[in-house]
N, C-alpha and C. Protein backbone atom coordinates (compact mmCIF):
# COMPACT_ATOMS: atom_id res chain seq x y z
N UNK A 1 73.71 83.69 12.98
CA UNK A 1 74.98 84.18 12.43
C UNK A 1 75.82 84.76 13.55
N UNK A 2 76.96 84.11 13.19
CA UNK A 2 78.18 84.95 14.98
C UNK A 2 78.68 86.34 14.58
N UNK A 3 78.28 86.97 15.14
CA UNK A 3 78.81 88.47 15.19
C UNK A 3 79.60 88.70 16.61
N UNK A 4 80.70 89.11 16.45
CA UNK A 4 81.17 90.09 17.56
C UNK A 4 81.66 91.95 17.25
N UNK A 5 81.38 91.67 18.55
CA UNK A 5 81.46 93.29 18.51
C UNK A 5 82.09 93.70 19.83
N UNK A 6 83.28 94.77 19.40
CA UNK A 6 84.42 94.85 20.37
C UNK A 6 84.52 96.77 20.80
N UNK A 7 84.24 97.01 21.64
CA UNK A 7 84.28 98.21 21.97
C UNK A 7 85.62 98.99 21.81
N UNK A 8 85.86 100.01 21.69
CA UNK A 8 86.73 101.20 22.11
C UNK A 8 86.60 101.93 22.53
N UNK A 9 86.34 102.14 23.94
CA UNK A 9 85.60 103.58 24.64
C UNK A 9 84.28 103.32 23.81
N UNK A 10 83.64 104.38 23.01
CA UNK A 10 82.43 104.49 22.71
C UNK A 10 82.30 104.63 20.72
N UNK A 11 83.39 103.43 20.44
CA UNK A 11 83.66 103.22 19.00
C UNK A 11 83.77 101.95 19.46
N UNK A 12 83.65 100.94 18.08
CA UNK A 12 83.53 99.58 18.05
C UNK A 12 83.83 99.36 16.62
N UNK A 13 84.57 98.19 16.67
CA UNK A 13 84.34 97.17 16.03
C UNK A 13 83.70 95.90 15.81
N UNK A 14 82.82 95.85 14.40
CA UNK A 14 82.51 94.53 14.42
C UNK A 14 82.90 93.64 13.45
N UNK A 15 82.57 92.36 13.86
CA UNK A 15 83.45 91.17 12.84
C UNK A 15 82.22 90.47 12.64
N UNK A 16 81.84 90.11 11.23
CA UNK A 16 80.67 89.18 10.54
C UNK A 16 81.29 88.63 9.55
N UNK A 17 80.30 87.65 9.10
CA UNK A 17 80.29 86.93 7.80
C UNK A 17 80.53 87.35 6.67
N UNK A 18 79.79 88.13 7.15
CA UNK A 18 79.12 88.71 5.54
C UNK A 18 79.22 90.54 5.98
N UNK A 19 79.15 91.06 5.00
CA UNK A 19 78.91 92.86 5.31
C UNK A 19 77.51 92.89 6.33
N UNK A 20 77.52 94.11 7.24
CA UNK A 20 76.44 94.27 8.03
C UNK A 20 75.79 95.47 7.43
N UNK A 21 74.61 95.09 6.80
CA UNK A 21 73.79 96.50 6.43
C UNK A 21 72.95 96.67 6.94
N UNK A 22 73.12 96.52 8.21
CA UNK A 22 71.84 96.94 9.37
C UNK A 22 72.01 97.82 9.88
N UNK A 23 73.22 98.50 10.00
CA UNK A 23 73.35 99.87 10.37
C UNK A 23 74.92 100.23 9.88
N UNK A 24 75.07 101.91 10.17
CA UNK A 24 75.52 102.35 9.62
C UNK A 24 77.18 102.03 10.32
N UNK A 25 77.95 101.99 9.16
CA UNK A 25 79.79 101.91 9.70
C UNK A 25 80.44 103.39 9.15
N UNK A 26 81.43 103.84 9.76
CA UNK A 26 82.20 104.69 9.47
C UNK A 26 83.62 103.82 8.19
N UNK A 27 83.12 102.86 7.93
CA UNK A 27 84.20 101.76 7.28
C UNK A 27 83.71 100.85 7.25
N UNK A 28 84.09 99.66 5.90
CA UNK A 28 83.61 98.34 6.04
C UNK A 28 84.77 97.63 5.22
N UNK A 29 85.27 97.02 5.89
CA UNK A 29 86.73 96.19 5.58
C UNK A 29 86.64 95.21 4.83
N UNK A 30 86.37 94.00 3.99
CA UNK A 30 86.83 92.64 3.77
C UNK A 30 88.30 92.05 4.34
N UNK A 31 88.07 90.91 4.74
CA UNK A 31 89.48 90.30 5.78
C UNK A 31 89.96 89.72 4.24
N UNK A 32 91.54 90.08 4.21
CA UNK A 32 92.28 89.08 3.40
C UNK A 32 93.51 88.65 4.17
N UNK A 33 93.99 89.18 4.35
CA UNK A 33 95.76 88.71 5.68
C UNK A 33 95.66 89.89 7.12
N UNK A 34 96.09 89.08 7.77
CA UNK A 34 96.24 88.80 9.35
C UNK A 34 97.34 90.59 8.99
N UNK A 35 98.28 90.68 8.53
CA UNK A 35 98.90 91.97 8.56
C UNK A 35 97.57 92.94 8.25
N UNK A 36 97.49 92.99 7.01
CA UNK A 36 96.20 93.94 6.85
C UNK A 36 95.56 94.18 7.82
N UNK A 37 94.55 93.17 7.96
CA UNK A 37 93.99 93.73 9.74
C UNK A 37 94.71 94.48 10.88
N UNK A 38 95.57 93.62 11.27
CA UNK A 38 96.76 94.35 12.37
C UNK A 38 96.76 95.73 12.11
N UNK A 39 97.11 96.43 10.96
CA UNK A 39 97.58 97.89 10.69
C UNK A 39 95.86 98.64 11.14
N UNK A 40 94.90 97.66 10.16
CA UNK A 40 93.50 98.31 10.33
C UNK A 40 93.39 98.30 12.27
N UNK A 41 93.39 97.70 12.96
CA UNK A 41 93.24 97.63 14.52
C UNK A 41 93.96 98.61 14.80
N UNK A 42 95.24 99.09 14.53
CA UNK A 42 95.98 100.12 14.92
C UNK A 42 95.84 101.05 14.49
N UNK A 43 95.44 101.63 13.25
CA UNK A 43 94.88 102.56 12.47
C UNK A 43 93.62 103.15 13.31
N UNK A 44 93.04 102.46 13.31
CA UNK A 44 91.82 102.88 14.30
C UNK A 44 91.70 103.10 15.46
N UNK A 45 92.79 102.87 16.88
CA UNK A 45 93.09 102.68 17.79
C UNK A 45 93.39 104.02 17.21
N UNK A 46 94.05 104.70 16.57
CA UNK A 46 94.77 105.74 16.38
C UNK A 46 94.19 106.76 16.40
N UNK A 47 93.19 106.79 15.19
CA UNK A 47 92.40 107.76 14.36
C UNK A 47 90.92 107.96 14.89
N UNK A 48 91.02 108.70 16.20
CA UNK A 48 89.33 108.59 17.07
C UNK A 48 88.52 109.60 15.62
N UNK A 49 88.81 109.74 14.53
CA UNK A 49 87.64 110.38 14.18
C UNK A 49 86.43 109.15 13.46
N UNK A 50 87.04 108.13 13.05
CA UNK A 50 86.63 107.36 12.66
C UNK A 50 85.79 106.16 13.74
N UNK A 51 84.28 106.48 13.10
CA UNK A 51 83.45 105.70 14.63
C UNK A 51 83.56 104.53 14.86
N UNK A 52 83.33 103.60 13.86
CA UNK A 52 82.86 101.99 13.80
C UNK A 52 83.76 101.41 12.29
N UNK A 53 83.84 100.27 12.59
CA UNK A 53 84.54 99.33 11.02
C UNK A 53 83.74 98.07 11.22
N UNK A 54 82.66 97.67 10.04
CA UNK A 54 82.82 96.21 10.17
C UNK A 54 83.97 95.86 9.09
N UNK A 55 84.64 95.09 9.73
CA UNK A 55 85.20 93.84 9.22
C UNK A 55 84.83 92.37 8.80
N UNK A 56 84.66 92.51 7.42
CA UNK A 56 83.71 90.54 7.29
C UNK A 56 84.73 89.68 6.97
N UNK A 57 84.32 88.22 6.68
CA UNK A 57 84.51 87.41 6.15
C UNK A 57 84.16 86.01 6.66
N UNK A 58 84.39 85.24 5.71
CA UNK A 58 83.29 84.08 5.86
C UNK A 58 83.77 83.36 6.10
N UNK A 59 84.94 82.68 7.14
CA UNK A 59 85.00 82.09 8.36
C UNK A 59 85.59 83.38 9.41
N UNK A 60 84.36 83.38 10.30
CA UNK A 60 83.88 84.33 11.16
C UNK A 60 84.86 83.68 12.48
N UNK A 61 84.96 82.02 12.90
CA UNK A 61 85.80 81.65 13.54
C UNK A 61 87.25 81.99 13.47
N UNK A 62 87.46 82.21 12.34
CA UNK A 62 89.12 81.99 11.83
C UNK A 62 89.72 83.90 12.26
N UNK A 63 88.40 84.26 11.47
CA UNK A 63 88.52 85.99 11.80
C UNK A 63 88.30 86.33 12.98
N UNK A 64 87.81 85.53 14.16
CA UNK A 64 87.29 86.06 15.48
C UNK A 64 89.02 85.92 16.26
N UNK A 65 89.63 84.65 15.83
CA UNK A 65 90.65 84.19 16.47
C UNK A 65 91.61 84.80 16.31
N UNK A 66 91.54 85.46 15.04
CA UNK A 66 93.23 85.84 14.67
C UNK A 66 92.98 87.53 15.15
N UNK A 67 92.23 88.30 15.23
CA UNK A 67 91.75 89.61 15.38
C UNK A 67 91.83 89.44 17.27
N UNK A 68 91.66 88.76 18.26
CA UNK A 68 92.09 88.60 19.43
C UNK A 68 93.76 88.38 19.64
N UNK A 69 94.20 87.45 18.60
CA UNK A 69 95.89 87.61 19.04
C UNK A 69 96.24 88.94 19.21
N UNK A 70 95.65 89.69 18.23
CA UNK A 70 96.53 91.00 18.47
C UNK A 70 96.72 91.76 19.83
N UNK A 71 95.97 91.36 20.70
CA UNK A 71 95.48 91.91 21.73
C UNK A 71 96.14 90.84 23.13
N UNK A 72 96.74 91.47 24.25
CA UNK A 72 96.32 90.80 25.35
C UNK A 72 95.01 90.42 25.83
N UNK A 73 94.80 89.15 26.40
CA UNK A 73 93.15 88.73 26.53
C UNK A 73 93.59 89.17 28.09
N UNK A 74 91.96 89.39 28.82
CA UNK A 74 92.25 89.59 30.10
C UNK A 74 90.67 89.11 30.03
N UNK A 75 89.92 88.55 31.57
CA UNK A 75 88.98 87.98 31.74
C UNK A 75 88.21 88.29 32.88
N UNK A 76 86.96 89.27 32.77
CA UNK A 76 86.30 90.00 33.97
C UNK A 76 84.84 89.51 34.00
N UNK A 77 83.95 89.45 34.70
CA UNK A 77 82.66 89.02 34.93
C UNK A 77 82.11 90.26 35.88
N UNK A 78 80.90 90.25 35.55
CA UNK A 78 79.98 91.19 36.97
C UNK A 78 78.50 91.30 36.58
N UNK A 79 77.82 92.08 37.52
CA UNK A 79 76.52 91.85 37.42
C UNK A 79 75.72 92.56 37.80
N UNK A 80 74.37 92.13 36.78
CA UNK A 80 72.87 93.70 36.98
C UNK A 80 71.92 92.70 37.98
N UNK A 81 71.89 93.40 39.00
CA UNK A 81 71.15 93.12 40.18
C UNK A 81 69.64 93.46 39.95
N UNK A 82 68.63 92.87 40.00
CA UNK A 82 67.35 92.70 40.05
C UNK A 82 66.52 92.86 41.41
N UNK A 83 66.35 94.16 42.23
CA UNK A 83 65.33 93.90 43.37
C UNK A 83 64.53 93.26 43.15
N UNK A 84 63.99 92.97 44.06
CA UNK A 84 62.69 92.42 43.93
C UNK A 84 61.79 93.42 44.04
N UNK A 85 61.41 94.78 43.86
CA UNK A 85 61.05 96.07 44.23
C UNK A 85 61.05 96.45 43.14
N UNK A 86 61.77 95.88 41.70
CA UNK A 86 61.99 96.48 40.12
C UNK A 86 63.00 97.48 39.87
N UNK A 87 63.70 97.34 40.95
CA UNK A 87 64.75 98.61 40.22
C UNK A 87 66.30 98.10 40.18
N UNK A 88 67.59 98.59 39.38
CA UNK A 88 68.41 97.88 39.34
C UNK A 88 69.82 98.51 39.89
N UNK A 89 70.50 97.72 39.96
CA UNK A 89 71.73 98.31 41.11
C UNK A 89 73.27 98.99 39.64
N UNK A 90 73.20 100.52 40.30
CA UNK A 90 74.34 100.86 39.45
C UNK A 90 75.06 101.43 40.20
N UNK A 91 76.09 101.42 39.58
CA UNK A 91 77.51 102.65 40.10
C UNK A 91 77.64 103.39 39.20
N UNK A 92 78.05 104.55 39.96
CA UNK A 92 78.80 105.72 39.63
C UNK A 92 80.60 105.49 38.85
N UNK A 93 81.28 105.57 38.49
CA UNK A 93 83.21 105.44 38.22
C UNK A 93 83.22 106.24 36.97
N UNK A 94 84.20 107.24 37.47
CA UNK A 94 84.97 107.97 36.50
C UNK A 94 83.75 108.97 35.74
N UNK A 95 83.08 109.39 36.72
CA UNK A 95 81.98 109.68 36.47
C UNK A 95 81.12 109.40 35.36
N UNK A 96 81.07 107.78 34.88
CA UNK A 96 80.03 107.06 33.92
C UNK A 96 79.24 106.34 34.62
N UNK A 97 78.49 106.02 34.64
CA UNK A 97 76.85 104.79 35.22
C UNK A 97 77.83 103.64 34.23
N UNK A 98 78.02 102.85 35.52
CA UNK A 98 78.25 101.38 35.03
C UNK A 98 77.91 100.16 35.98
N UNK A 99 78.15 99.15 35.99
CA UNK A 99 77.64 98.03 36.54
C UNK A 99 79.06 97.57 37.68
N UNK A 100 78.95 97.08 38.70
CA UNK A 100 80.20 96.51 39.06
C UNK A 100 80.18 95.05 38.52
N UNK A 101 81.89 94.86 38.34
CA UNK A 101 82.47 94.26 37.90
C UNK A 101 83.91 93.70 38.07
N UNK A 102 84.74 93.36 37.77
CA UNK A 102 86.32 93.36 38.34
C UNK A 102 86.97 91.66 37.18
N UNK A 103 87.95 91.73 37.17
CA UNK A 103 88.85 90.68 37.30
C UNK A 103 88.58 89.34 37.85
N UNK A 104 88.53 88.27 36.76
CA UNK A 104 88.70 86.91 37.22
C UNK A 104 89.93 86.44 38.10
N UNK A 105 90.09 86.04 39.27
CA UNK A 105 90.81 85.59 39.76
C UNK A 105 91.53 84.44 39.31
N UNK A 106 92.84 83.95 39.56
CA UNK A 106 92.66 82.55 39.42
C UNK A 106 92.46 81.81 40.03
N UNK A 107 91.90 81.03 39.35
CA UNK A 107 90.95 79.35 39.77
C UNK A 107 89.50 79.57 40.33
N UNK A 108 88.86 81.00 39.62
CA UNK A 108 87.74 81.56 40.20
C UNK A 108 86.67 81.42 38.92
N UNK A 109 85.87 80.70 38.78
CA UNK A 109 84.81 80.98 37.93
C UNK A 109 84.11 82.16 37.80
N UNK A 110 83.70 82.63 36.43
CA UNK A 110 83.17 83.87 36.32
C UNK A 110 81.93 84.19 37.22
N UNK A 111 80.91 83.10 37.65
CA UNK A 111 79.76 83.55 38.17
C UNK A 111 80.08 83.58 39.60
N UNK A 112 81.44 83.02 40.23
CA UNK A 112 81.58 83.17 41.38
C UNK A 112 82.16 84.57 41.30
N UNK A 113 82.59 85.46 40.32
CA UNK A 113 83.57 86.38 40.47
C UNK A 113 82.52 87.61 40.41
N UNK A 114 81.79 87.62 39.36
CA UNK A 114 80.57 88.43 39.44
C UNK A 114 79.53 88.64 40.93
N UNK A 115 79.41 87.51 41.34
CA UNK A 115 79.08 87.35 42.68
C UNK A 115 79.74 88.68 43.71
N UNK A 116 81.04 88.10 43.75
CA UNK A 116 82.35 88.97 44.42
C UNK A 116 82.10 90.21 44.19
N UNK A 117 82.41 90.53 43.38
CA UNK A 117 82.28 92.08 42.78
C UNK A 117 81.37 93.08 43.26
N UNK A 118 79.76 92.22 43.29
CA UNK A 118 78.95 93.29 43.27
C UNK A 118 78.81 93.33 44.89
N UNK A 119 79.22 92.07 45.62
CA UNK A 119 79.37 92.09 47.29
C UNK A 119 80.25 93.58 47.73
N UNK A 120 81.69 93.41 46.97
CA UNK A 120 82.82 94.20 47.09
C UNK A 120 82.44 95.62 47.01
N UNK A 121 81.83 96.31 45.63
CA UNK A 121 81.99 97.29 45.55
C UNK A 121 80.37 97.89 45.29
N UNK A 122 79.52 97.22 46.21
CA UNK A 122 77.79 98.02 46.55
C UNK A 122 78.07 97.43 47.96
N UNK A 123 79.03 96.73 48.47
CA UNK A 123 78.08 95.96 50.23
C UNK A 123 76.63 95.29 50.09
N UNK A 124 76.39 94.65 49.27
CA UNK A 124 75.38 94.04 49.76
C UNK A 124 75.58 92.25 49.62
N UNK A 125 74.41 91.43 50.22
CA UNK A 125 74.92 89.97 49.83
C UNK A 125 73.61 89.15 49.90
N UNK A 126 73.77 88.02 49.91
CA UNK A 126 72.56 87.36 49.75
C UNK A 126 72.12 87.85 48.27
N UNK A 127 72.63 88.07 47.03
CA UNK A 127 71.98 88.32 45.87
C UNK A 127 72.31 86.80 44.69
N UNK A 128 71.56 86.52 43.91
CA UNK A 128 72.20 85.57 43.43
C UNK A 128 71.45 85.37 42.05
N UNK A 129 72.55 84.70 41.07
CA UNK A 129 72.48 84.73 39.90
C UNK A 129 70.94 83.79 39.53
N UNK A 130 70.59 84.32 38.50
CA UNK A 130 69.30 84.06 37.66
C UNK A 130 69.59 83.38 36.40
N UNK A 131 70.59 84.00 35.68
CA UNK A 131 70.75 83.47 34.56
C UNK A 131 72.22 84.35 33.13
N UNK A 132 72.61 83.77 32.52
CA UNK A 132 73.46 84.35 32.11
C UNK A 132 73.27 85.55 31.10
N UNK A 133 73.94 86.49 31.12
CA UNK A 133 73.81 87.29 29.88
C UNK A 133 75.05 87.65 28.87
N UNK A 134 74.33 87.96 27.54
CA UNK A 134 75.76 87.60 26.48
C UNK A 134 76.89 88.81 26.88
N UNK A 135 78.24 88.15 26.73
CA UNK A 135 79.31 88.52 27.09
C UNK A 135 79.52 90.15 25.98
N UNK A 136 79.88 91.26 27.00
CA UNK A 136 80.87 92.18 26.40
C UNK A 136 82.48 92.16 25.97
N UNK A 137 82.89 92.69 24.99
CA UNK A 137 84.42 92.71 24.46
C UNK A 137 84.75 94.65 24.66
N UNK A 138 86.06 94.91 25.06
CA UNK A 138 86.08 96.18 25.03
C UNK A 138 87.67 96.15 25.07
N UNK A 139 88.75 97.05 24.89
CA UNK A 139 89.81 96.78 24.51
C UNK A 139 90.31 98.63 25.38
N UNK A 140 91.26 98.29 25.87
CA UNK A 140 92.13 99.42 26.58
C UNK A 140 93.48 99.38 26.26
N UNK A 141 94.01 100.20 26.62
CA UNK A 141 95.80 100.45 26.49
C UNK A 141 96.28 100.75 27.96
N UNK A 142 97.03 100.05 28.48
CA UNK A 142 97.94 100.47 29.54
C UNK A 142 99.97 100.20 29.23
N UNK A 143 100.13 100.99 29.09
CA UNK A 143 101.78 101.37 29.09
C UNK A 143 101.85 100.53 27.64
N UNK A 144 101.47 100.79 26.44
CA UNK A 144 101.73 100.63 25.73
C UNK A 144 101.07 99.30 25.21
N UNK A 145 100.56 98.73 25.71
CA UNK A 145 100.16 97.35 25.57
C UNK A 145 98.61 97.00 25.13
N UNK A 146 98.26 96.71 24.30
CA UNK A 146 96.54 96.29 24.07
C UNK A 146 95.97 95.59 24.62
N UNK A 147 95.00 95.72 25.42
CA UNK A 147 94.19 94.36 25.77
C UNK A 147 93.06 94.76 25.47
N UNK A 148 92.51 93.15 25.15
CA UNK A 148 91.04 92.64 24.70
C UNK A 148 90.51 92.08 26.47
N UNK A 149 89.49 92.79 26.85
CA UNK A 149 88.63 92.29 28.14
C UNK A 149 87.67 92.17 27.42
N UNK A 150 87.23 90.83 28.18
CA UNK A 150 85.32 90.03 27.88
C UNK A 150 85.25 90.11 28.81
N UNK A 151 83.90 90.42 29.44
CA UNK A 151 83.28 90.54 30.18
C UNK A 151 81.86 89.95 30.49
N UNK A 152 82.06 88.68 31.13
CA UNK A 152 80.88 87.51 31.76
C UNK A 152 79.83 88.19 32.25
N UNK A 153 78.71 88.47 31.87
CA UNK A 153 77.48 89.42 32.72
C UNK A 153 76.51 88.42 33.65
N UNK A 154 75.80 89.01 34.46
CA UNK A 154 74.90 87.78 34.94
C UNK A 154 73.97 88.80 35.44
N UNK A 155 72.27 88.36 35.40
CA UNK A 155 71.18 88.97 35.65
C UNK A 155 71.22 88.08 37.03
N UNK A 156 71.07 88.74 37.91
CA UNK A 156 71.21 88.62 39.81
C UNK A 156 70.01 89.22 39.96
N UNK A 157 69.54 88.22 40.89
CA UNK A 157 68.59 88.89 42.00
C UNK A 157 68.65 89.37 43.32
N UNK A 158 67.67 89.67 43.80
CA UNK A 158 67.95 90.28 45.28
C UNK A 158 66.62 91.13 45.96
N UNK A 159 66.70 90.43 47.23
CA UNK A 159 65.25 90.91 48.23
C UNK A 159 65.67 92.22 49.11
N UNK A 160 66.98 91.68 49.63
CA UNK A 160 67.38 92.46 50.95
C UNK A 160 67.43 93.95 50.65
N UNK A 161 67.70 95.17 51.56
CA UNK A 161 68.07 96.11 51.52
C UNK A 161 68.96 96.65 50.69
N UNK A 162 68.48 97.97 50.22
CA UNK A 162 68.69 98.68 48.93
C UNK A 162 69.67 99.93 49.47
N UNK A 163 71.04 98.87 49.92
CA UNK A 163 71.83 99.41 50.54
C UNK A 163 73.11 99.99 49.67
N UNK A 164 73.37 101.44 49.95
CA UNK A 164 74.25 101.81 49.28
C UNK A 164 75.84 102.83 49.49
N UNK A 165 76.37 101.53 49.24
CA UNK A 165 78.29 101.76 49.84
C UNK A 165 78.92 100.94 49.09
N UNK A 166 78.97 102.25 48.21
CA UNK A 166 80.20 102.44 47.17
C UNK A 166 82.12 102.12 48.24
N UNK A 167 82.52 100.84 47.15
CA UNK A 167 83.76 100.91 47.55
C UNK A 167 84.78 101.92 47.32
N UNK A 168 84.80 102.88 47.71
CA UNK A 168 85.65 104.47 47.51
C UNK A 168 86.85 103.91 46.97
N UNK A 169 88.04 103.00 47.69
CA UNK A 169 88.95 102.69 46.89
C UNK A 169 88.96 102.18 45.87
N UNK A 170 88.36 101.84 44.76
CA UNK A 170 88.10 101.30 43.85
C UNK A 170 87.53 102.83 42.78
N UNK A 171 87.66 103.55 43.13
CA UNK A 171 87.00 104.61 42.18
C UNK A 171 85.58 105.16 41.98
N UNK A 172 84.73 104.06 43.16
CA UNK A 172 83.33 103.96 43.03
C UNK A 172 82.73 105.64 43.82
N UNK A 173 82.18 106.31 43.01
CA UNK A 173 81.65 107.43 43.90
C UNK A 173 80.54 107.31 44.46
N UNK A 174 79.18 106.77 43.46
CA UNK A 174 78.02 106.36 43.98
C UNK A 174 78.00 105.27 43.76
N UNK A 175 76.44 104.72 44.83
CA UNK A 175 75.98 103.20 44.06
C UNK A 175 74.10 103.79 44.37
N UNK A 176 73.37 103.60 43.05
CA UNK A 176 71.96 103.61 42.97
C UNK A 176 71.20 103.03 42.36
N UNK A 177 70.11 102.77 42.58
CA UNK A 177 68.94 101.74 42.47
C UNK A 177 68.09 102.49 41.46
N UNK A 178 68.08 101.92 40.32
CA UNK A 178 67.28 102.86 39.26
C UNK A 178 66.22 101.67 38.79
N UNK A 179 65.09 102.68 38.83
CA UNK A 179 64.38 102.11 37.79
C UNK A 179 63.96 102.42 36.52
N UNK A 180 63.54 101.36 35.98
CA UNK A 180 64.04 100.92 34.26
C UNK A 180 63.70 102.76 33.06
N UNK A 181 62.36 103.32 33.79
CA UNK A 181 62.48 104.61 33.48
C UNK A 181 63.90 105.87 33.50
N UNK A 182 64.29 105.53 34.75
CA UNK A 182 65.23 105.95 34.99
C UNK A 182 66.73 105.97 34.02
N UNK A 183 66.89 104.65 34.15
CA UNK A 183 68.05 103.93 33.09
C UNK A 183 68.16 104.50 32.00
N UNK A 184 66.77 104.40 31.21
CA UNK A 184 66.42 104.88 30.02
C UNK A 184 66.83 106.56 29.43
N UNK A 185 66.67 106.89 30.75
CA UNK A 185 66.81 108.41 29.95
C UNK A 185 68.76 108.82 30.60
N UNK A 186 69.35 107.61 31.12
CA UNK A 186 70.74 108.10 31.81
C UNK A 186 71.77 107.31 30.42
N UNK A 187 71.02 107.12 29.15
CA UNK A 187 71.83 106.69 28.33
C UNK A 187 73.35 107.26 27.84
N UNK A 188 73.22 108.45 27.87
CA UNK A 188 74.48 109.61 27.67
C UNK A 188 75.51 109.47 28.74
N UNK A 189 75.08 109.17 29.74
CA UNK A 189 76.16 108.83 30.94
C UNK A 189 76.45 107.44 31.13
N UNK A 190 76.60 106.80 30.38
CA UNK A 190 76.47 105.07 30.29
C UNK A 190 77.90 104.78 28.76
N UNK A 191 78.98 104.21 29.38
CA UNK A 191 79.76 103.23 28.28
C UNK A 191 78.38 102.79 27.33
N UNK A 192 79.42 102.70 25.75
CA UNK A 192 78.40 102.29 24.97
C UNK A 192 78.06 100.44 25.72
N UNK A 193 79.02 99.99 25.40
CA UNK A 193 78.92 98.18 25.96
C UNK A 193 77.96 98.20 27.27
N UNK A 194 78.12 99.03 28.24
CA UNK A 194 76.96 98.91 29.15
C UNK A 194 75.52 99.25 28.49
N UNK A 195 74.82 100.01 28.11
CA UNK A 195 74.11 100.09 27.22
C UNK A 195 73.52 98.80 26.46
N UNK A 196 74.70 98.24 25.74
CA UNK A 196 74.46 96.59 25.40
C UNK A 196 73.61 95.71 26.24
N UNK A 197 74.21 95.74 27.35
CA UNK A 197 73.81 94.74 28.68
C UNK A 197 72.38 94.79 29.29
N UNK A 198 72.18 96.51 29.00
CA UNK A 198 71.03 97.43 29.88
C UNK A 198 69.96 97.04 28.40
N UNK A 199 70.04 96.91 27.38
CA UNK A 199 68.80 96.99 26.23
C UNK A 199 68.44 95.58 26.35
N UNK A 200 69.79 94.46 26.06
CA UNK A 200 68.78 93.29 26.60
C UNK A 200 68.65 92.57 27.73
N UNK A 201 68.49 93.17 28.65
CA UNK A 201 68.18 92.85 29.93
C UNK A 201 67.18 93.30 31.19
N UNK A 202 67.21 94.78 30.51
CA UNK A 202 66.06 95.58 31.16
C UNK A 202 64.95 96.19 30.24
N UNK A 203 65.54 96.92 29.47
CA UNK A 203 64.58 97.75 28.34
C UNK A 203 63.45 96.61 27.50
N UNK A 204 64.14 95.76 27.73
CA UNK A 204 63.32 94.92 26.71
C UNK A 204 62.02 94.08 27.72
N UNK A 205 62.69 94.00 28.52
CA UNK A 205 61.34 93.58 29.72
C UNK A 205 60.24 94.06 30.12
């Protein structure tokens, strides 16, 4: 069954088929018109007391598509680095534990861009992709404007030195090598959507 699920800071929305009674919503919508929704996206954008909404209905395609117009799309990739030593490569920004990442270029494929990123803002190289992991959605405001970012993940490996230089211009304060114990208990300092990335990719291993 296709579920998405779209962050707000550390509130989300999700969109299903059918109602989700697998866990708990602060709201649970049925889709009937494209306005309705719109006001509900802005309503909630609005109203931080309210945590989560699923939104259903049963073409999940039709509802995935029209619930992105509302939004500028923007398109980022990056990646959880795998020593070969077991521990995994994070940054420090805005003082949250997150993964580096950045902006698709154009005419740049996501796994080449993820590549980029984690070169750019840890210094290291020679690391290279393993295999894909499922994409994050998370949605920001700049000068008035909404955007919807997905975010391409990729499980990377890597032998070399557990070298760490944070790109300062970029906002990066630290960069550290945690292991999976570690991770586990830095959940509170972690975006919810990173979290996502970190349960099936590390925790579960």
């Amino acid at each position: 069954m296709d579920i998405y699920k779209v962050n707000f800071e550390n509130r989300f929305i999700v969109l299903s088929p059918e109602p989700d009674r697998l866990q708990k919503y602060g709201l649970f919508h049925k889709f009937n018109d494209t306005s309705e929704l719109y006001k509900l996206i802005s309503d909630f954008q609005e109203d931080k007391k309210i945590s989560s909404i699923n939104i259903y209905g049963p073409d999940i395609k039709h509802l995935w598509k029209i619930f992105r117009i509302y939004f500028n799309e923007v398109e980022a990739a990056g990646g959880l680095v795998r020593h070969t030593g077991g521990r995994y490569l994070f940054i420090e920004k805005k003082g949250k534990l997150d993964l580096p990442k950045g902006h698709v270029e154009p005419g740049e494929e996501a796994d080449e861009c993820a590549l980029r990123e984690v070169s750019e803002e840890c210094g290291i190289t020679g690391h290279f992709i393993i295999r894909p992991i499922a994409p994050t959605y998370h949605t920001y405001t700049w000068e008035k404007i909404s955007y919807l970012k997905k975010t391409s993940w990729f499980l990377m490996g890597y032998d070399g030195n557990m070298i760490i230089e944070p790109q300062t211009d970029e906002g990066i304060t630290n960069v550290e090598w945690l292991h999976p114990d570690e991770i586990s208990r830095m959940k509170n300092d972690a975006w919810l959507s990173l979290m996502e990335v970190i349960n099936s990719s590390v925790l579960k291993e």
